[in-house]
C-alpha atoms as a PDB file:
ATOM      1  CA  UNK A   1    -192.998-134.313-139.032  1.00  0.00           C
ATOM      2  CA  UNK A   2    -192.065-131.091-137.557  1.00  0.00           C
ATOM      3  CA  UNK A   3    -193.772-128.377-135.670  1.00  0.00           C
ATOM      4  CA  UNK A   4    -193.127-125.552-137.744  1.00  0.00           C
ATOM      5  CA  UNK A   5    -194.837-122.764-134.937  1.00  0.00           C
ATOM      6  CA  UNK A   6    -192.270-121.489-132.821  1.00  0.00           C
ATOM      7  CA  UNK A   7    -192.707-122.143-129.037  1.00  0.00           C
ATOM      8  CA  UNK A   8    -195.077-119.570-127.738  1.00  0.00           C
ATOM      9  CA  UNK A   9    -195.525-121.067-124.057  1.00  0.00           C
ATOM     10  CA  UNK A  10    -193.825-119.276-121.154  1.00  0.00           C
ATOM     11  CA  UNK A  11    -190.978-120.956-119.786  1.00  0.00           C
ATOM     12  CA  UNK A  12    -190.606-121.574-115.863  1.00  0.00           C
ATOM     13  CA  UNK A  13    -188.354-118.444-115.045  1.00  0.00           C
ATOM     14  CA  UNK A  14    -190.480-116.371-117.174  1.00  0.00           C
ATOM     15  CA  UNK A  15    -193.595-117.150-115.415  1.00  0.00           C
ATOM     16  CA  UNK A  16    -192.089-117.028-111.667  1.00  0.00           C
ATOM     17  CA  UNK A  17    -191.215-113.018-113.540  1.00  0.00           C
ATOM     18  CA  UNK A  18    -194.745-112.538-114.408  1.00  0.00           C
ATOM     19  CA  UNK A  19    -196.025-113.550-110.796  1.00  0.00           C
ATOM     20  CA  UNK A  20    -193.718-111.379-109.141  1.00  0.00           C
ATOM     21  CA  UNK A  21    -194.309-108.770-110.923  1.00  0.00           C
ATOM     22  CA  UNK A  22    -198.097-108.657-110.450  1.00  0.00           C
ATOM     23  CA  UNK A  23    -197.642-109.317-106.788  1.00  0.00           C
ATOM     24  CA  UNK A  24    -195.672-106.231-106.547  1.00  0.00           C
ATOM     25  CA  UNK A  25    -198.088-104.018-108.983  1.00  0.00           C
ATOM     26  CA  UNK A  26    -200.985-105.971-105.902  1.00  0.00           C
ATOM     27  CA  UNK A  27    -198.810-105.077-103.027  1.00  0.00           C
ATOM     28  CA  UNK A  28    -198.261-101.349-104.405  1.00  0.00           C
ATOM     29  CA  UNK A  29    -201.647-100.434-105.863  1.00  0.00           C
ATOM     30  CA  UNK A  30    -202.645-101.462-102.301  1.00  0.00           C
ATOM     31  CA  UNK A  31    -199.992 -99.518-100.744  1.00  0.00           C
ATOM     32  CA  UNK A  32    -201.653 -96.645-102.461  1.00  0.00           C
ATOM     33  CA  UNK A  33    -205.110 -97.046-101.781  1.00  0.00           C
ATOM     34  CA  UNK A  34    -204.298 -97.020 -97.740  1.00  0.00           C
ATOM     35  CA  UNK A  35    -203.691-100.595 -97.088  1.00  0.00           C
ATOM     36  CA  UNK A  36    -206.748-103.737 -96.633  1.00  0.00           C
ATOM     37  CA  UNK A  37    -209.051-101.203 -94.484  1.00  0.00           C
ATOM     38  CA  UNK A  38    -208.874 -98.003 -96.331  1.00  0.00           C
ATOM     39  CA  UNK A  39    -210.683 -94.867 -94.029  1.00  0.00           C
ATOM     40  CA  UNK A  40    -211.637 -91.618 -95.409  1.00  0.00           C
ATOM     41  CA  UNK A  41    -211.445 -87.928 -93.478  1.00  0.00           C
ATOM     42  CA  UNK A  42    -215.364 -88.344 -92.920  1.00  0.00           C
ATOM     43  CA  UNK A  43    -215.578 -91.909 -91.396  1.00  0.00           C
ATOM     44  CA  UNK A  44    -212.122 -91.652 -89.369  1.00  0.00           C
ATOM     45  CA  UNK A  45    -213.915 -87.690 -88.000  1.00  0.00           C
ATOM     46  CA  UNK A  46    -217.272 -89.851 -87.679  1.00  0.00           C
ATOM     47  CA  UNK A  47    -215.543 -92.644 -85.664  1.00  0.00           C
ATOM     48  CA  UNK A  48    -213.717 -90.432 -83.447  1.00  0.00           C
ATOM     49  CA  UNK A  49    -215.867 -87.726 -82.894  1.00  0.00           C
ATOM     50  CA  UNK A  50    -217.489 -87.558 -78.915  1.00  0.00           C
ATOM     51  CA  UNK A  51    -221.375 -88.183 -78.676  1.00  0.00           C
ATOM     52  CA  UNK A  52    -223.236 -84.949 -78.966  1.00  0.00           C
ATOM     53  CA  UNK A  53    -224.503 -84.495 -75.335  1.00  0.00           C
ATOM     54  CA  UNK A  54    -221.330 -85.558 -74.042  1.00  0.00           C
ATOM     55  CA  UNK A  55    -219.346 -82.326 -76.582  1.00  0.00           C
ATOM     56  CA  UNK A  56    -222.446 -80.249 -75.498  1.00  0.00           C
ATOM     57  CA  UNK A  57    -221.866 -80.817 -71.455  1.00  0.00           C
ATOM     58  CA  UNK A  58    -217.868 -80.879 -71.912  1.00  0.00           C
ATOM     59  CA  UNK A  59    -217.135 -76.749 -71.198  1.00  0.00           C
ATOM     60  CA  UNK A  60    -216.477 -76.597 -75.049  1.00  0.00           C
ATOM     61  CA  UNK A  61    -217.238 -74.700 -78.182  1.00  0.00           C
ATOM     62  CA  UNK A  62    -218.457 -77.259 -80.965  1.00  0.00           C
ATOM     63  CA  UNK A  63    -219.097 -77.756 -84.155  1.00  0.00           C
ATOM     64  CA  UNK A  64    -221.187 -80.355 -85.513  1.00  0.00           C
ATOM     65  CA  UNK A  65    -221.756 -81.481 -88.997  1.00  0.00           C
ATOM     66  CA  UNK A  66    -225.035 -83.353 -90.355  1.00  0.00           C
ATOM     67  CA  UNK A  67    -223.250 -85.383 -93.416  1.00  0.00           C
ATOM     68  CA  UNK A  68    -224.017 -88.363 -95.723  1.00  0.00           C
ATOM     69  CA  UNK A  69    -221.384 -91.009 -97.051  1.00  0.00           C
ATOM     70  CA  UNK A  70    -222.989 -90.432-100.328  1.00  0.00           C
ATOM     71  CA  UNK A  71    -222.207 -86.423 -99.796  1.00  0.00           C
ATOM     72  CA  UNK A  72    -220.022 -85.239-102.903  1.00  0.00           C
ATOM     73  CA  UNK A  73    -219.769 -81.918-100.836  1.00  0.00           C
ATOM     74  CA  UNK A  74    -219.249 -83.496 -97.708  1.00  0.00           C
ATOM     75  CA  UNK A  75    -216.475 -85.554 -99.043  1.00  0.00           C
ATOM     76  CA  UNK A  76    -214.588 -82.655-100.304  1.00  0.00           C
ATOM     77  CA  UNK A  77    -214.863 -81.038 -97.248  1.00  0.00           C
ATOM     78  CA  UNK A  78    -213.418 -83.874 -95.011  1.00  0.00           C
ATOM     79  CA  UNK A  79    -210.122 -82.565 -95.370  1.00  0.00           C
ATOM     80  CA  UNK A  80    -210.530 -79.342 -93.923  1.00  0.00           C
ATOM     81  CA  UNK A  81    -212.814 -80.486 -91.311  1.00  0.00           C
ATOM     82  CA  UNK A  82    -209.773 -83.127 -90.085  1.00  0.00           C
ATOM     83  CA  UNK A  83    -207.076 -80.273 -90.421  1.00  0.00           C
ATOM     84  CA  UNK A  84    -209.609 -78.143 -88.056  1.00  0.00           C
ATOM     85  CA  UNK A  85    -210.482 -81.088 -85.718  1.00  0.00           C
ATOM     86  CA  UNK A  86    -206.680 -81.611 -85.587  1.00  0.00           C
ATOM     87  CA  UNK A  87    -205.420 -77.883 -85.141  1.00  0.00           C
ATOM     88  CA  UNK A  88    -207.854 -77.440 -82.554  1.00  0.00           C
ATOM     89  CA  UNK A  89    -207.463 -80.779 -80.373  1.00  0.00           C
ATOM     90  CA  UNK A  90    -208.382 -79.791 -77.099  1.00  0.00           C
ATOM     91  CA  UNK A  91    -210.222 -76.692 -77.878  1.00  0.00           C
ATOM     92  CA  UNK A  92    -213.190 -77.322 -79.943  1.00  0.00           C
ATOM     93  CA  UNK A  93    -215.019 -80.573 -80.321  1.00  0.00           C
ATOM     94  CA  UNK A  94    -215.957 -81.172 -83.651  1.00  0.00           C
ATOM     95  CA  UNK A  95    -218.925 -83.843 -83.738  1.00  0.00           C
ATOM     96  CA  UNK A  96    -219.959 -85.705 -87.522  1.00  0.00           C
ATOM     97  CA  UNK A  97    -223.872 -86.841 -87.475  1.00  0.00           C
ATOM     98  CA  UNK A  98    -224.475 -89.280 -90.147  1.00  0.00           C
ATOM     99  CA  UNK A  99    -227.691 -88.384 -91.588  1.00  0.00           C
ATOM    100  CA  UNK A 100    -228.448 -91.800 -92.712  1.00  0.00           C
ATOM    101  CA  UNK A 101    -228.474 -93.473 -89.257  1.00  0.00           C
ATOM    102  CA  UNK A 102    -231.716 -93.318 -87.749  1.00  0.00           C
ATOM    103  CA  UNK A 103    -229.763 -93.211 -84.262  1.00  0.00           C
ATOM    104  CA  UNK A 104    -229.639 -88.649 -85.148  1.00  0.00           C
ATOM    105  CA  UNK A 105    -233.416 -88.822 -86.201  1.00  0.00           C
ATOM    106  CA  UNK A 106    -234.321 -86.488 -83.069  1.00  0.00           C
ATOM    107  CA  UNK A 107    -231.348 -84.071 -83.755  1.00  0.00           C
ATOM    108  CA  UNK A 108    -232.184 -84.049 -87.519  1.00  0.00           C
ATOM    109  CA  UNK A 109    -235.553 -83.032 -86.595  1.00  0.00           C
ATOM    110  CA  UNK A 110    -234.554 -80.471 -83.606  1.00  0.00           C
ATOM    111  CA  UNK A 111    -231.866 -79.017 -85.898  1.00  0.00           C
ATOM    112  CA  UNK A 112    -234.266 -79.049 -88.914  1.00  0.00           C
ATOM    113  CA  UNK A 113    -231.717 -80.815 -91.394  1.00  0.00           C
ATOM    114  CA  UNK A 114    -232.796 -80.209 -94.666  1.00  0.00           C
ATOM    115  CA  UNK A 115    -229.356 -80.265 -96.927  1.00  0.00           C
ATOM    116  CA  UNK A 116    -226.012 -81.364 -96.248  1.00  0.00           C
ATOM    117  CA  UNK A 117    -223.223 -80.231 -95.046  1.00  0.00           C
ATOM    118  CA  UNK A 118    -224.852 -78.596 -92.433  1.00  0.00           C
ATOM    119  CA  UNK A 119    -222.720 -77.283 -89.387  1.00  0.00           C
ATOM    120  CA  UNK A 120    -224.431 -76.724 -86.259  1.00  0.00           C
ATOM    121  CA  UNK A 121    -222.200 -73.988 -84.135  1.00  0.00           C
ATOM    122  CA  UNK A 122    -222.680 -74.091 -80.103  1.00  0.00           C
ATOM    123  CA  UNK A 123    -220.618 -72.070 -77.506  1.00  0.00           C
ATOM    124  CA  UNK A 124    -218.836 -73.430 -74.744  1.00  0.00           C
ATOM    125  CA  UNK A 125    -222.239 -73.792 -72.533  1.00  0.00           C
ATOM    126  CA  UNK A 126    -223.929 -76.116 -75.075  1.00  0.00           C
ATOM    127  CA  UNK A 127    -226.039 -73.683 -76.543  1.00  0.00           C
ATOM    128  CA  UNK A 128    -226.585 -73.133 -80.457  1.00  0.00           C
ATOM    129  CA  UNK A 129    -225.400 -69.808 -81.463  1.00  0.00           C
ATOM    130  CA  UNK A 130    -225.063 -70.476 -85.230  1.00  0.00           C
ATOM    131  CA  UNK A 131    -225.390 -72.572 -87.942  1.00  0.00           C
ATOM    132  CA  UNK A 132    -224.042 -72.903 -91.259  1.00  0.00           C
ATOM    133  CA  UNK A 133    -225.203 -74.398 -94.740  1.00  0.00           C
ATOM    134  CA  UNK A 134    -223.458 -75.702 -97.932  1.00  0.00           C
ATOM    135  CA  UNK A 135    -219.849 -76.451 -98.022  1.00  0.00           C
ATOM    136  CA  UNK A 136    -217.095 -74.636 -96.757  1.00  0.00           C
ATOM    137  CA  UNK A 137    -213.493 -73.816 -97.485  1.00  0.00           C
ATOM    138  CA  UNK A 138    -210.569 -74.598 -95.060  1.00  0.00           C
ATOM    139  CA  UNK A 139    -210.289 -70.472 -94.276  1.00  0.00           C
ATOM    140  CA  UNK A 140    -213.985 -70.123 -94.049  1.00  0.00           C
ATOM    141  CA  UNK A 141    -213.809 -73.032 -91.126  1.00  0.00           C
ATOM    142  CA  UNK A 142    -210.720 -71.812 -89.358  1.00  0.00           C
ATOM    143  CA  UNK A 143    -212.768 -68.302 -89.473  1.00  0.00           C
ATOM    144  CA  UNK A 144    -216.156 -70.106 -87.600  1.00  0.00           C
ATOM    145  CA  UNK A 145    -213.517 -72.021 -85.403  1.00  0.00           C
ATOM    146  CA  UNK A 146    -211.856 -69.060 -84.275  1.00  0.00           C
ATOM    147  CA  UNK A 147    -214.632 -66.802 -83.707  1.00  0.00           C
ATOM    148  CA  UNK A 148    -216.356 -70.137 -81.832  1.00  0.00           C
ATOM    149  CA  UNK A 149    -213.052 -70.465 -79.343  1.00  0.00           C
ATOM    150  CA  UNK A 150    -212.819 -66.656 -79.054  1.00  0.00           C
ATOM    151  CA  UNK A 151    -216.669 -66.189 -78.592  1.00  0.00           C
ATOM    152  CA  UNK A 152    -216.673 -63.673 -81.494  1.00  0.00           C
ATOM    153  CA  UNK A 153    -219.627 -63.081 -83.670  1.00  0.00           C
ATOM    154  CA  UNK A 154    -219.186 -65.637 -86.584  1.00  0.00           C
ATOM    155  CA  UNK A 155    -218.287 -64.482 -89.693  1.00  0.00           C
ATOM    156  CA  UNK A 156    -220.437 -63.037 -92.309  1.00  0.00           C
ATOM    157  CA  UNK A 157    -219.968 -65.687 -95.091  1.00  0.00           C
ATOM    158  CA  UNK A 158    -223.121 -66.719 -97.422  1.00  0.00           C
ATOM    159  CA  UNK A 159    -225.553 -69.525 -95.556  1.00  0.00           C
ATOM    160  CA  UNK A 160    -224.288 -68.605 -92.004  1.00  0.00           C
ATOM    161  CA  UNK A 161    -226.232 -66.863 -89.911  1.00  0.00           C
ATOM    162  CA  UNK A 162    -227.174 -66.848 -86.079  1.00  0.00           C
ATOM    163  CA  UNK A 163    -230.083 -68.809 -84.394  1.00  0.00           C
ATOM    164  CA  UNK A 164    -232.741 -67.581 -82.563  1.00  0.00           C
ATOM    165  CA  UNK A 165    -233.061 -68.213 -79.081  1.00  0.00           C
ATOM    166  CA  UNK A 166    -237.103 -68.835 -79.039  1.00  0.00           C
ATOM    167  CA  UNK A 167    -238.279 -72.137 -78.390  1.00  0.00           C
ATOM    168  CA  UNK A 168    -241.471 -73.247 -79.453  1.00  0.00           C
ATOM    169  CA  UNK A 169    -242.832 -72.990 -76.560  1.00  0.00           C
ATOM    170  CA  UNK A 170    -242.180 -68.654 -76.286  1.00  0.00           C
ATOM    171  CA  UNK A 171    -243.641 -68.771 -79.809  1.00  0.00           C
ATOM    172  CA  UNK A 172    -246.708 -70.603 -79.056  1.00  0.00           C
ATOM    173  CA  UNK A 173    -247.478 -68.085 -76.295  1.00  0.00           C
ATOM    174  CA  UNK A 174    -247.131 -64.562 -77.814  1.00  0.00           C
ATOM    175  CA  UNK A 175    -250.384 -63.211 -77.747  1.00  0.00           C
ATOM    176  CA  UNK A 176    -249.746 -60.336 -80.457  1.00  0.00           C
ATOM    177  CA  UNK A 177    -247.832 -59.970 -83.715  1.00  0.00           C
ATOM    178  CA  UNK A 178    -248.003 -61.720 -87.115  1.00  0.00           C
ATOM    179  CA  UNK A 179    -249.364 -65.253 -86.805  1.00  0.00           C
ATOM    180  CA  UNK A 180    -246.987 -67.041 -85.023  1.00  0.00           C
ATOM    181  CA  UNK A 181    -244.319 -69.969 -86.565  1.00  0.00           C
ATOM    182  CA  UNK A 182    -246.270 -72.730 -85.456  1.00  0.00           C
ATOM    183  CA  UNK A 183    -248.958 -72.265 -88.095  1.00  0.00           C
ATOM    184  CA  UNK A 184    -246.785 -71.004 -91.011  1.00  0.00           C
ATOM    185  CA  UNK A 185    -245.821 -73.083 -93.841  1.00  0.00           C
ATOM    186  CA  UNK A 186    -241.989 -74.818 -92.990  1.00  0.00           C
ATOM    187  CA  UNK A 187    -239.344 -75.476 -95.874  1.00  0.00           C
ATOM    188  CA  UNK A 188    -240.597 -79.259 -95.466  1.00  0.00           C
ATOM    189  CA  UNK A 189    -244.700 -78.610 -96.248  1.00  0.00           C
ATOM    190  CA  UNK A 190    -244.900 -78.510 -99.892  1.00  0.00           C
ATOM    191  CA  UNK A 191    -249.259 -77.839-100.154  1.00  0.00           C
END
């Protein structure tokens, strides 16, 4: 008796086709994707970035960003923060603070992080002369960048704004006026 099925089985040549093709779809879809170790903007800026005191101490402007992994607004602004870290090489530090490590508890704390992206803004002494909420554009950072290097006042885009040079200390010691910050409701004291 007969088989009367055709022969539906692959024959060798046709299956050595079939492997190489997949290995080349493998090989390109990983091509693509930025090889075994893909990196986005935010780690590679994270990785490279100097430590904090070491940017604040160095003689220049900097500009820090509080960020999370998990940031959909951070991620989008990775780009422009790499084109800015790379345009001004040499210039301007530019410092990424994971949120998410406890390792940036203290400047989370001192910098009162309460959303992300925040920038922090410092002149060329170390000291904090801005700061700057929500998600920015690749213009709106060259502006802060600029005016940073130049020691210009920073632009007047929505959630930027200049920081006050009080410590808590000056606060706690007025002796007249409203009731001072110390015993005022913060954003994080919810009763």
């Amino acid at each position: 008796m007969t088989n009367s099925t055709p022969n539906s089985g692959l024959g060798p040549s046709e299956r050595l086709l079939l492997v190489v093709l997949a290995a080349l779809l493998a090989a390109g879809l990983l091509w693509f994707r930025g090889g075994l170790n893909p990196e986005a903007p935010l780690e590679r800026l994270a990785r490279q970035s100097l430590d904090l005191p070491v940017a604040l101490r160095n003689g220049k402007p900097t500009l820090v960003e509080f960020y999370a992994d998990w940031c959909d607004a951070c991620r989008t602004m990775a780009p422009a923060m790499e084109t800015i870290e790379a345009q001004h090489r040499g210039q301007l530090d530019v410092v990424l603070l994971n949120v998410d490590n406890p390792r940036w508890q203290p400047e989370l704390e001192r910098y009162d992080v309460n959303g992300i992206p925040q920038l922090e803004l410092f002149n060329p002494a170390g000291e904090a002369v801005g700061r700057s909420i929500g998600a920015r554009s690749l213009n709106e950072l060259r502006a802060l960048s600029s005016a940073l290097i130049s020691g210009s006042p920073l632009p007047a885009f929505a959630g930027v704004g200049a920081v006050s040079s009080l410590d808590a200390g000056e606060r706690n010691t007025a002796s007249a006026g409203p009731p001072d910050a110390a015993t005022m409701a913060g954003p994080r004291s919810h009763g």
